[in-house]
C-alpha atoms as a PDB file:
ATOM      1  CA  UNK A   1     -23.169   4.475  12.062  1.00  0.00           C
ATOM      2  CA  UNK A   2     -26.614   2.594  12.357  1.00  0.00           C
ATOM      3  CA  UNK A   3     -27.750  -1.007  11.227  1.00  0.00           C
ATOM      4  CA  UNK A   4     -30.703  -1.109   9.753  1.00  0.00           C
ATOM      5  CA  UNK A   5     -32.385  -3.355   7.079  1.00  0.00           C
ATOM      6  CA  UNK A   6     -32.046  -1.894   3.511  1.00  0.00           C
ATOM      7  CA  UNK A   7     -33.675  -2.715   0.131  1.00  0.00           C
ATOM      8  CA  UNK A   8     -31.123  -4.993  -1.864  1.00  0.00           C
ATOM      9  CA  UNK A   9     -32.108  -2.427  -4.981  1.00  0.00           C
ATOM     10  CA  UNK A  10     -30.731   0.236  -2.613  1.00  0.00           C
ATOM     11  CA  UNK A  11     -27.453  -0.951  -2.304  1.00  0.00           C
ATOM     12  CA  UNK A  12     -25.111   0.007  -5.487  1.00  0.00           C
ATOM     13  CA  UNK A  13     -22.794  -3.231  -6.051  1.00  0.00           C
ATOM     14  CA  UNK A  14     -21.832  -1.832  -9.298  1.00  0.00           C
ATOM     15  CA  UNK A  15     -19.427   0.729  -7.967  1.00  0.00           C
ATOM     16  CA  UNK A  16     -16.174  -0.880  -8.281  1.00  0.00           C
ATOM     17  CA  UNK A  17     -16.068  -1.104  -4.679  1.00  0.00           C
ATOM     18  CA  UNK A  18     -15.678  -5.246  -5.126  1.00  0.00           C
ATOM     19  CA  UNK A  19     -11.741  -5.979  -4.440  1.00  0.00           C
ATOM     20  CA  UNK A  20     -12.222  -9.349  -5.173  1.00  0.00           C
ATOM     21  CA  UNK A  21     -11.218 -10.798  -8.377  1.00  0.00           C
ATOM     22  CA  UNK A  22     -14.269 -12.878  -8.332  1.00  0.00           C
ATOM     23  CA  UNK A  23     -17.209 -13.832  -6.098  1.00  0.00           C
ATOM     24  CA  UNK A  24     -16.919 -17.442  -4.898  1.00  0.00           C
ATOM     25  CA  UNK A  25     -20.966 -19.034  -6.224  1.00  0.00           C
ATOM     26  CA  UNK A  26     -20.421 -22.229  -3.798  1.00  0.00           C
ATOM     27  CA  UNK A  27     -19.957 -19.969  -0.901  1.00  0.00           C
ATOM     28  CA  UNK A  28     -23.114 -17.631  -2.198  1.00  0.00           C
ATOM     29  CA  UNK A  29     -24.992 -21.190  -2.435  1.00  0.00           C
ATOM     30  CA  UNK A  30     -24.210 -21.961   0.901  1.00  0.00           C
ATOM     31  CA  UNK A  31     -24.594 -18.777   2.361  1.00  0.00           C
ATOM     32  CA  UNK A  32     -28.186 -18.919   0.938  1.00  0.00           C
ATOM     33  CA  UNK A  33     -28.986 -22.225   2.040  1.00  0.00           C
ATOM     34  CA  UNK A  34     -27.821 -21.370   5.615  1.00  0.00           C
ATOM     35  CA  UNK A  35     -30.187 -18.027   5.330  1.00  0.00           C
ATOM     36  CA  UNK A  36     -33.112 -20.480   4.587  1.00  0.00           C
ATOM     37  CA  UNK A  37     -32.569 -22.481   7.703  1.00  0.00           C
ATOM     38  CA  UNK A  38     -32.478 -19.341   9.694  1.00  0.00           C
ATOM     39  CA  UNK A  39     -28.531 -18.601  10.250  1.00  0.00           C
ATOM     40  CA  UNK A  40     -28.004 -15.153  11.152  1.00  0.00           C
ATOM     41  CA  UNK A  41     -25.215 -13.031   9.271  1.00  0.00           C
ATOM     42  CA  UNK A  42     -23.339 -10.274  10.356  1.00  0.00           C
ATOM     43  CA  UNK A  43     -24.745  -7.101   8.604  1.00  0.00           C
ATOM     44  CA  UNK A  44     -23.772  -6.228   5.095  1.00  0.00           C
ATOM     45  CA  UNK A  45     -21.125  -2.969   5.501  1.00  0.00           C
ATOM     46  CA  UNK A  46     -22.457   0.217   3.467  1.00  0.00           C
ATOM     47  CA  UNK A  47     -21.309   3.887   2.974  1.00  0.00           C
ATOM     48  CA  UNK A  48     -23.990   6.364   2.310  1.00  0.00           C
ATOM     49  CA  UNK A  49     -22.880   9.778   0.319  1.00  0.00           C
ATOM     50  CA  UNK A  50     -26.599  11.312   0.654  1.00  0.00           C
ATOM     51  CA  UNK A  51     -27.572   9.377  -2.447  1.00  0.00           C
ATOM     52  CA  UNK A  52     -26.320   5.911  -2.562  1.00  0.00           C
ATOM     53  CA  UNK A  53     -25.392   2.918  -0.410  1.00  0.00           C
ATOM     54  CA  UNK A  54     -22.314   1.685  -1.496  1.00  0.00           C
ATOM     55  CA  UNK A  55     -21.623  -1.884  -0.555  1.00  0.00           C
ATOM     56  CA  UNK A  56     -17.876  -2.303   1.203  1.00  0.00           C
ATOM     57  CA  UNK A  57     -18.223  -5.683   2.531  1.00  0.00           C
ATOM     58  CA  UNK A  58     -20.814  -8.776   2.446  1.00  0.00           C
ATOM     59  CA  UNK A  59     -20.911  -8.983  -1.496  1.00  0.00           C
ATOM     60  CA  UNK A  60     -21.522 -12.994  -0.776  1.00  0.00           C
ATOM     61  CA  UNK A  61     -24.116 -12.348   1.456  1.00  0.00           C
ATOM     62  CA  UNK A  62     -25.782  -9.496  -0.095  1.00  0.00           C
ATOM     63  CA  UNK A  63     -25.560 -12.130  -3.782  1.00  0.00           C
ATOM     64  CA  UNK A  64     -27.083 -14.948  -1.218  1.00  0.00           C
ATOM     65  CA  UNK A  65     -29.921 -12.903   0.238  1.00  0.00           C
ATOM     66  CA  UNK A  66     -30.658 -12.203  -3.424  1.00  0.00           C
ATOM     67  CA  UNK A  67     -30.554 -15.543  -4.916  1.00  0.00           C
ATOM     68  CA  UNK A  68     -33.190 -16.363  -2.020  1.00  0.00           C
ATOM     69  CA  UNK A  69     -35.227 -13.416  -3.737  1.00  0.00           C
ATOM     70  CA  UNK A  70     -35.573 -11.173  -0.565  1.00  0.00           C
ATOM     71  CA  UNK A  71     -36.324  -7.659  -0.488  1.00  0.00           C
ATOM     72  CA  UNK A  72     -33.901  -6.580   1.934  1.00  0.00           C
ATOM     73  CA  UNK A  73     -30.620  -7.555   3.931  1.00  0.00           C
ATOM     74  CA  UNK A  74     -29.482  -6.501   7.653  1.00  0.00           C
ATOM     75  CA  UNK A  75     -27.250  -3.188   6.918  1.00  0.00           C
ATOM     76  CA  UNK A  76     -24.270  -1.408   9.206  1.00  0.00           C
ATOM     77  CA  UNK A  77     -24.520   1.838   6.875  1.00  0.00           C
ATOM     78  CA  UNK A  78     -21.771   4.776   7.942  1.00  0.00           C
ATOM     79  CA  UNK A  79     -21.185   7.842   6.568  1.00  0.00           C
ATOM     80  CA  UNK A  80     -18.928   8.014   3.237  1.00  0.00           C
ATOM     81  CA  UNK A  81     -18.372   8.180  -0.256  1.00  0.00           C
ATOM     82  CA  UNK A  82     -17.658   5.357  -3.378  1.00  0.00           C
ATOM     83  CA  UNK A  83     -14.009   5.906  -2.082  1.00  0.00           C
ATOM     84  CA  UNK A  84     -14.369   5.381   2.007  1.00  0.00           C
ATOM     85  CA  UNK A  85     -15.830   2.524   0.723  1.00  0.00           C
ATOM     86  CA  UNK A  86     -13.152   1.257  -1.558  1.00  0.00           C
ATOM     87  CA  UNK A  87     -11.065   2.025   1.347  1.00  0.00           C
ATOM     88  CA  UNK A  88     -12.765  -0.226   3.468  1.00  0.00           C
ATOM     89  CA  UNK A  89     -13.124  -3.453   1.150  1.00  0.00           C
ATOM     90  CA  UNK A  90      -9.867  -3.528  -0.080  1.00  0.00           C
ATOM     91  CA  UNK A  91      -8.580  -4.632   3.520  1.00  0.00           C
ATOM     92  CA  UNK A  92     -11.686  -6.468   4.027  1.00  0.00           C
ATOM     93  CA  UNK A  93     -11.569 -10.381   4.661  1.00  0.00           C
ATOM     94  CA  UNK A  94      -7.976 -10.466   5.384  1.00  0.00           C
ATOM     95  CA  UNK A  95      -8.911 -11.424   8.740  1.00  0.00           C
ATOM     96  CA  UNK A  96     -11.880 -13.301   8.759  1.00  0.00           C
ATOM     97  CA  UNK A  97     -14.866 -14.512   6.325  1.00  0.00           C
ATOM     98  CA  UNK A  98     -13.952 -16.182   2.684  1.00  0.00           C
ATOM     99  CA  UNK A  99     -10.179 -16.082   3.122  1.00  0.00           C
ATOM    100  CA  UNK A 100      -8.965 -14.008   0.073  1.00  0.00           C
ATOM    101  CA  UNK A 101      -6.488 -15.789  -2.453  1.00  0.00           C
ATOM    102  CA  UNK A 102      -3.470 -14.561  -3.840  1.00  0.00           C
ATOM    103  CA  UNK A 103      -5.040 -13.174  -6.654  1.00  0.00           C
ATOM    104  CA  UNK A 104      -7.664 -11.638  -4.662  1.00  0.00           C
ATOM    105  CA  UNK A 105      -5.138  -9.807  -2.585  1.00  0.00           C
ATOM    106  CA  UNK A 106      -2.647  -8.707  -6.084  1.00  0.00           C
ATOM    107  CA  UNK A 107      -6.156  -7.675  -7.372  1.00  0.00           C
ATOM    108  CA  UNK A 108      -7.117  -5.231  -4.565  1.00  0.00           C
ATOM    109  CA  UNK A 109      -3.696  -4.282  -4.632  1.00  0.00           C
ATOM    110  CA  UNK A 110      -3.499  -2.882  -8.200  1.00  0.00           C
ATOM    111  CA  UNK A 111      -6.686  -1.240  -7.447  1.00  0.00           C
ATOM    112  CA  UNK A 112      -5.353   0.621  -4.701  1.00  0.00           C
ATOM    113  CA  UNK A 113      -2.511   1.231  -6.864  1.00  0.00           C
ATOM    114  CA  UNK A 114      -4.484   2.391  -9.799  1.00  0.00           C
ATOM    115  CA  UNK A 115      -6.675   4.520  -7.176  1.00  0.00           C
ATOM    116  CA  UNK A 116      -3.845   6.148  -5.330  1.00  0.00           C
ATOM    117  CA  UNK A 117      -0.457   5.656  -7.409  1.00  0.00           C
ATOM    118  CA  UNK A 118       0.799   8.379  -5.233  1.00  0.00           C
ATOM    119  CA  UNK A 119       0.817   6.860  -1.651  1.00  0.00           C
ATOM    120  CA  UNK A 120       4.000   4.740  -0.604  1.00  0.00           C
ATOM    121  CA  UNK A 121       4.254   0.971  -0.961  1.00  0.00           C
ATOM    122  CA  UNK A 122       3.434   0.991   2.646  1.00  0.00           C
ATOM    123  CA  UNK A 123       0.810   3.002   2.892  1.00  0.00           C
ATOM    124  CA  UNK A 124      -0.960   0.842   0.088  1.00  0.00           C
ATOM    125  CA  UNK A 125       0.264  -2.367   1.670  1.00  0.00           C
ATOM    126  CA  UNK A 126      -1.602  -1.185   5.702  1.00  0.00           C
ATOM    127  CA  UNK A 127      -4.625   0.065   3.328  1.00  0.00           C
ATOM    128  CA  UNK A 128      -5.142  -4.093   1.298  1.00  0.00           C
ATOM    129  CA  UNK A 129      -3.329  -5.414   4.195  1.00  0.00           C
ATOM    130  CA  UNK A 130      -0.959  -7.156   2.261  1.00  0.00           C
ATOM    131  CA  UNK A 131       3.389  -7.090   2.152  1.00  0.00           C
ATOM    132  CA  UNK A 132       5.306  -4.194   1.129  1.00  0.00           C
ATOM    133  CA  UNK A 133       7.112  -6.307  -1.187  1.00  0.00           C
ATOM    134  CA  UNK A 134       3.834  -7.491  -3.194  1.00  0.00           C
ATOM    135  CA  UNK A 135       2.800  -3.945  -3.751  1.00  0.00           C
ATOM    136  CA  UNK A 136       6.102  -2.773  -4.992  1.00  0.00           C
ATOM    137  CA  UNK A 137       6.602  -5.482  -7.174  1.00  0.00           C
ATOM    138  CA  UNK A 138       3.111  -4.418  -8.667  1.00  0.00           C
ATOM    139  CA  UNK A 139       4.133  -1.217  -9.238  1.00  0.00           C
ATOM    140  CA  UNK A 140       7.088  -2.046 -10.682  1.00  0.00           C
ATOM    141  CA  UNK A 141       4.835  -4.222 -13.385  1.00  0.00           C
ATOM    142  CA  UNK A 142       1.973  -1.273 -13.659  1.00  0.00           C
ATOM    143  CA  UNK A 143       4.351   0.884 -14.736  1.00  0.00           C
ATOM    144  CA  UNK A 144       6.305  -1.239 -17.052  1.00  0.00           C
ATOM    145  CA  UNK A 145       2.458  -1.823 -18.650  1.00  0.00           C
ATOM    146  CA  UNK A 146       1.962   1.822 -18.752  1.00  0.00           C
ATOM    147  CA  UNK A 147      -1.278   1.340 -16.277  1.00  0.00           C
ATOM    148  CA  UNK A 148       0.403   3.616 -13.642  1.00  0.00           C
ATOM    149  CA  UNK A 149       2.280   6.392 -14.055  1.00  0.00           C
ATOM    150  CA  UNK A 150       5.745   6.848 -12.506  1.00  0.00           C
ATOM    151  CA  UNK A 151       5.628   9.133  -9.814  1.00  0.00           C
ATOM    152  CA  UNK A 152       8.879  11.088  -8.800  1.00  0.00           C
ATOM    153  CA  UNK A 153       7.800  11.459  -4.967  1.00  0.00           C
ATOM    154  CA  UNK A 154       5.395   9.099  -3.018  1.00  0.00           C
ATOM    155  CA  UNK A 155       3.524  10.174   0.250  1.00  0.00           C
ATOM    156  CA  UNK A 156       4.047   7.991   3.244  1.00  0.00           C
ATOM    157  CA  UNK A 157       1.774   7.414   6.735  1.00  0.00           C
ATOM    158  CA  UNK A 158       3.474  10.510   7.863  1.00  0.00           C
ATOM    159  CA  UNK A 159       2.156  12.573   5.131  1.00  0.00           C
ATOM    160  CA  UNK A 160       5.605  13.617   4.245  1.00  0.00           C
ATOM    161  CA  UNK A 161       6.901  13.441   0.457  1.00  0.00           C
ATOM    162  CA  UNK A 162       9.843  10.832  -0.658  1.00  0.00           C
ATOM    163  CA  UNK A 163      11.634  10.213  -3.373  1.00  0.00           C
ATOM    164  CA  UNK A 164       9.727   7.277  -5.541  1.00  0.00           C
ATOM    165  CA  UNK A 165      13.081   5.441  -6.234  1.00  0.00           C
ATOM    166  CA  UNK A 166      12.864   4.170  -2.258  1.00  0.00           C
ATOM    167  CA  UNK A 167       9.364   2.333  -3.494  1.00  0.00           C
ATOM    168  CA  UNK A 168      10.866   0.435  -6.470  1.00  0.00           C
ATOM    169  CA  UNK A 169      13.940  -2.129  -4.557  1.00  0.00           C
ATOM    170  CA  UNK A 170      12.710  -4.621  -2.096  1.00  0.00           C
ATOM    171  CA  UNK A 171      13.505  -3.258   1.670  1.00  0.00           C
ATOM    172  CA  UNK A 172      12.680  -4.577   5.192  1.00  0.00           C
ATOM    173  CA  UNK A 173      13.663  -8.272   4.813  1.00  0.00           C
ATOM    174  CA  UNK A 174      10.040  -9.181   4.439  1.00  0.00           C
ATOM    175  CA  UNK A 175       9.456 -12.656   4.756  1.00  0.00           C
ATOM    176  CA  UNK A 176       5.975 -12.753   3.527  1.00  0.00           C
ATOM    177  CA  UNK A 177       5.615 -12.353  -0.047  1.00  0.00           C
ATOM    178  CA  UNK A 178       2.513 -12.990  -1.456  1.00  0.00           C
ATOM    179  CA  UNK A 179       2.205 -14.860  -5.133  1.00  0.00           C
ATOM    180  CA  UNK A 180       4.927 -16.302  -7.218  1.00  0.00           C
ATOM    181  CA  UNK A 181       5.524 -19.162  -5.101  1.00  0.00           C
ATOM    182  CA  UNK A 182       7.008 -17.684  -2.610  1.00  0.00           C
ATOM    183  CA  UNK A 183       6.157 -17.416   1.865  1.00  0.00           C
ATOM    184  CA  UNK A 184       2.785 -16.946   2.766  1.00  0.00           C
ATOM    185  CA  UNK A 185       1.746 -15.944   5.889  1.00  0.00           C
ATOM    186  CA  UNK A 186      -0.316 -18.251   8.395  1.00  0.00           C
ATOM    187  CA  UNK A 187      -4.451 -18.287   9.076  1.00  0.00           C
ATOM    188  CA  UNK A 188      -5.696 -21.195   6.856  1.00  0.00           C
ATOM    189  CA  UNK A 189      -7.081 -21.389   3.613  1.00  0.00           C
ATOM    190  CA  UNK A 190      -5.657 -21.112   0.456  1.00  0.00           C
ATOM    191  CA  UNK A 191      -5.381 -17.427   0.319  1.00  0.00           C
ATOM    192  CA  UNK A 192      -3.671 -17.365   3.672  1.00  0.00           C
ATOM    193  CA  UNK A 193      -5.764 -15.379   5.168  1.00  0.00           C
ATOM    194  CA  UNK A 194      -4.292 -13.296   8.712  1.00  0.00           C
ATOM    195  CA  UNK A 195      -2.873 -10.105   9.270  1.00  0.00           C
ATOM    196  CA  UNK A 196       0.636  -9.690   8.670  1.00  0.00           C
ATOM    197  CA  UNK A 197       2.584  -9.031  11.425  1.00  0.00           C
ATOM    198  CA  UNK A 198       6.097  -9.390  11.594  1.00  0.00           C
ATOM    199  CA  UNK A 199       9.198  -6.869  10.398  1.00  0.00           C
ATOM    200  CA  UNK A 200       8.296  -6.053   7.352  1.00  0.00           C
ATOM    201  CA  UNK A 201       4.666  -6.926   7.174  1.00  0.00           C
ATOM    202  CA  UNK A 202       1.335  -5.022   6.456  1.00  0.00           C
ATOM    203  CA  UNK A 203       1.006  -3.764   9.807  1.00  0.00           C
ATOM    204  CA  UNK A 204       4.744  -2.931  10.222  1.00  0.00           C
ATOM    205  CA  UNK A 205       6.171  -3.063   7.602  1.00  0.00           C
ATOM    206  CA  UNK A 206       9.693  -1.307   6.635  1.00  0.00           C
ATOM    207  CA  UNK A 207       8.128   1.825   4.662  1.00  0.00           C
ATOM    208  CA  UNK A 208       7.191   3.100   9.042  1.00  0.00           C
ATOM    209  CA  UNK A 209       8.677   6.711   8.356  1.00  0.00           C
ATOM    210  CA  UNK A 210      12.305   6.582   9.686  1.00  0.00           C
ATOM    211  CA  UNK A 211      12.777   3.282   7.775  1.00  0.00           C
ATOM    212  CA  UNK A 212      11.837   4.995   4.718  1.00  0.00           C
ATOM    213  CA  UNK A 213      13.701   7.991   5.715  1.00  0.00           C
ATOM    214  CA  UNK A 214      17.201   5.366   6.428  1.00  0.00           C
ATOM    215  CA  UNK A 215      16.642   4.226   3.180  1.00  0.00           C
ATOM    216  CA  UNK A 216      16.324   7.507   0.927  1.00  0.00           C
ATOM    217  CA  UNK A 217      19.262   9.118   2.959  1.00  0.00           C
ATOM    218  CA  UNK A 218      21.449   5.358   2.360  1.00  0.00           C
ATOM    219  CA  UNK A 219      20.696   5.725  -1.620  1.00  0.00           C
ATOM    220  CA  UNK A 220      21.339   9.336  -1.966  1.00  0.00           C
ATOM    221  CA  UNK A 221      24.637   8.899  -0.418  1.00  0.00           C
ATOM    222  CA  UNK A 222      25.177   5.765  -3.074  1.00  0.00           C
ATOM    223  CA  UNK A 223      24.137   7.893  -6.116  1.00  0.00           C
ATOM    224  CA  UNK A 224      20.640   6.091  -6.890  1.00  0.00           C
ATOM    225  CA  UNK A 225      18.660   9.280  -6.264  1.00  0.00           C
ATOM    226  CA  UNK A 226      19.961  12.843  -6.933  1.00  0.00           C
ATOM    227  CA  UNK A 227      21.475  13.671  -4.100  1.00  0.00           C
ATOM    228  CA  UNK A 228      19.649  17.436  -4.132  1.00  0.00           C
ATOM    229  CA  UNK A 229      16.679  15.167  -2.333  1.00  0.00           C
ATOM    230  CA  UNK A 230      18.479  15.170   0.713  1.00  0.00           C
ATOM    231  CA  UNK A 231      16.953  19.022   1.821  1.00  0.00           C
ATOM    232  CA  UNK A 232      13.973  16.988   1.429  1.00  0.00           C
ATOM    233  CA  UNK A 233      14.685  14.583   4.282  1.00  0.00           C
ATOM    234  CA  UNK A 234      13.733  16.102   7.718  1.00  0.00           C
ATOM    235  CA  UNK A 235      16.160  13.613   9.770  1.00  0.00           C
ATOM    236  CA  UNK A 236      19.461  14.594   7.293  1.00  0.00           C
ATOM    237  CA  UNK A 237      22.552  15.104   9.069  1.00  0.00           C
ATOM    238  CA  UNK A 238      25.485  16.733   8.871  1.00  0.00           C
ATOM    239  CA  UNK A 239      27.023  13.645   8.523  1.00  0.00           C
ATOM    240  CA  UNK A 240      24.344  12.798   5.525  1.00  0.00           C
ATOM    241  CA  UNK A 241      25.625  15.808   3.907  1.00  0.00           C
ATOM    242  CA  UNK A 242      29.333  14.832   4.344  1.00  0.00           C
ATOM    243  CA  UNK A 243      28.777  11.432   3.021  1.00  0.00           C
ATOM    244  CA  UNK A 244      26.811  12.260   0.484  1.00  0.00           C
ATOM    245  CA  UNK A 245      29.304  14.618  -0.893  1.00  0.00           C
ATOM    246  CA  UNK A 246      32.948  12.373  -0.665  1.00  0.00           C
ATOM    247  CA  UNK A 247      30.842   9.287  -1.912  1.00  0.00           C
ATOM    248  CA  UNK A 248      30.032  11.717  -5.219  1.00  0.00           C
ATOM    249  CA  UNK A 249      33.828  12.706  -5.049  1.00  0.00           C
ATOM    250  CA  UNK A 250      35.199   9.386  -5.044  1.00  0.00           C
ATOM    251  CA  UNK A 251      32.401   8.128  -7.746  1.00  0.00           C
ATOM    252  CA  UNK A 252      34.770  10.536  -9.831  1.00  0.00           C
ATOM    253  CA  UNK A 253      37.402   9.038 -12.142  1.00  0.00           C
ATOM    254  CA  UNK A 254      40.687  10.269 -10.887  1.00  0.00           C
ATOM    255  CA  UNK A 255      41.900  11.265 -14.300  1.00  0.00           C
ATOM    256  CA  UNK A 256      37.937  13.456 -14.577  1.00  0.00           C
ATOM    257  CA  UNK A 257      39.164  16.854 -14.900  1.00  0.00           C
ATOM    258  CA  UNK A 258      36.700  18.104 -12.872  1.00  0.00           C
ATOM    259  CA  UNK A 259      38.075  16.160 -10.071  1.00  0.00           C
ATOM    260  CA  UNK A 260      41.101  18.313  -9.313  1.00  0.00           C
ATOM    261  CA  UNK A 261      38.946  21.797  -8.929  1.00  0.00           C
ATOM    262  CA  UNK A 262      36.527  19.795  -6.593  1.00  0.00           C
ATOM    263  CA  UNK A 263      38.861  18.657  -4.518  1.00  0.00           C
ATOM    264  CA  UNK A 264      40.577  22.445  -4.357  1.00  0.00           C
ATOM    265  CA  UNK A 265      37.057  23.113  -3.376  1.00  0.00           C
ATOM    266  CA  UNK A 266      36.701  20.732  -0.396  1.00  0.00           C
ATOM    267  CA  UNK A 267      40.725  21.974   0.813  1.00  0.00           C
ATOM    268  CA  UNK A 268      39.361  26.007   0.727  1.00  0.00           C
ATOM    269  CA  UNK A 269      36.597  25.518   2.682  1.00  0.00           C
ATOM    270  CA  UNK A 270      38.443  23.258   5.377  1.00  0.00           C
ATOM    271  CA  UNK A 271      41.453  25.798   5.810  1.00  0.00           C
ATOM    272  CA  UNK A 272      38.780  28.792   6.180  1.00  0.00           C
ATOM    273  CA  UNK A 273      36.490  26.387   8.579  1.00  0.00           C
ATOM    274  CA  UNK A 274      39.851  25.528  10.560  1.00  0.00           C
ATOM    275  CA  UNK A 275      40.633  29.386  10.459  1.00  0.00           C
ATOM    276  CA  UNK A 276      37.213  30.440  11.811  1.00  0.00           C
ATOM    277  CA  UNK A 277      36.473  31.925   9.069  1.00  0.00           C
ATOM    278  CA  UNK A 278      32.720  32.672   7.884  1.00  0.00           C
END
């Protein structure tokens, strides 16, 4: 990583790497104006692949330097592809600079979505920095729309595979919930701008492994995911097991014929456990 002062023509802002839904001009005005009088701005963020700069961060300022007409803009360039840099913008601002409105943060959101469909809610939620909740109730919509496909497992932060029904009810008790009206979290502005941080949130929010883990085993035992998923679940139990198979029993009608022979089942392989037998 090295900052250095690049060519504005050698920095690709074309690349989809924007996570914005739109660049703000009266913040590009006054970012220019304040470059005029000799304000000094933090360097633009860039990933070079060997071929191309691809702008992550400072779209305002890199727009302002350019509506001044100069050549070139202060540059932190690291090493990285179109994607590190995606990465990297799409969490960008939460924190600090033009606070990012709700739309901003649904729009980055469905990018990372549309990027990655196959990485858990939380996972996408620590990557935008937004709630759990707001990217599960986009990917409820995205696939609805057909702009996602449905995916039968997710990956989470622990690189481990889940079943995708976990991602698609609300878990966690988040109270932050950006759009439609409802919480926001604090930092000013009208985007709310901050770090989430409480149970639930971005930066711990309820998809952390053994939450998503509680919640898989909890619906398997209900019946909302095949219960075969449950060899898939590194922290089953015995117990899970158990559960899992007297809830299926008594999901059973008691006049389903199937019921009796199940239940015959269950009594064999108590009286040879009781008996020792292997």
């Amino acid at each position: 990583m090295q900052v250095t002062d690049l060519q504005l023509k050698q920095i690709d802002i074309y690349g989809g790497t924007q996570a914005r839904v739109a660049t703000n001009d009266e913040a590009i005005s006054a970012y220019a104006e304040a470059m005029e009088e000799g304000a000094q701005f933090p360097p633009v963020i860039t990933f070079y692949d060997g071929s191309k700069f691809w702008l992550a961060d400072g779209f305002h300022r890199y727009l302002a330097a350019q509506r001044n007409e100069y050549d070139s803009i202060s540059a932190e360039v690291r090493e990285g592809s179109r994607t590190d840099a995606l990465r990297h913008s799409l969490g960008a601002n939460a924190t600090n600079g033009i606070y990012r409105s709700n739309a901003d943060k649904r729009n980055a959101t469905e990018i990372a979505l549309e990027e990655w469909p196959e990485m858990s809610n939380s996972v996408i939620a620590e990557l935008c920095k937004v709630s759990p909740d707001l990217v599960r109730r986009c990917r409820n919509q995205m696939e609805k729309e057909d702009r996602i496909e449905s995916q039968r497992q997710v990956t989470g932060k622990d690189g481990k595979q889940y079943p995708s029904a976990i991602e698609r009810e609300p878990r966690g008790g988040s109270q932050r919930v950006e759009n439609d009206g409802s919480q926001s979290g604090s930092g000013g502005g009208g985007g709310g701008g901050g770090a989430p941080k409480g149970k639930g949130e971005a930066m711990a929010p309820g998809g952390a492994s053994m939450e998503i883990e509680a919640d898989a085993k909890k619906m398997i035992r209900e019946g909302e995911i095949n219960h075969a998923e449950l060899d898939k679940i590194f922290s089953a139990t015995a117990i899970d097991y158990a559960e899992t198979a007297l809830n299926i029993l008594n999901r059973m009608k008691r006049d389903d014929p199937k019921r009796p022979d199940a239940v015959a089942r269950i009594e064999r392989w108590l009286a040879k456990e009781k008996a020792g037998v292997a």
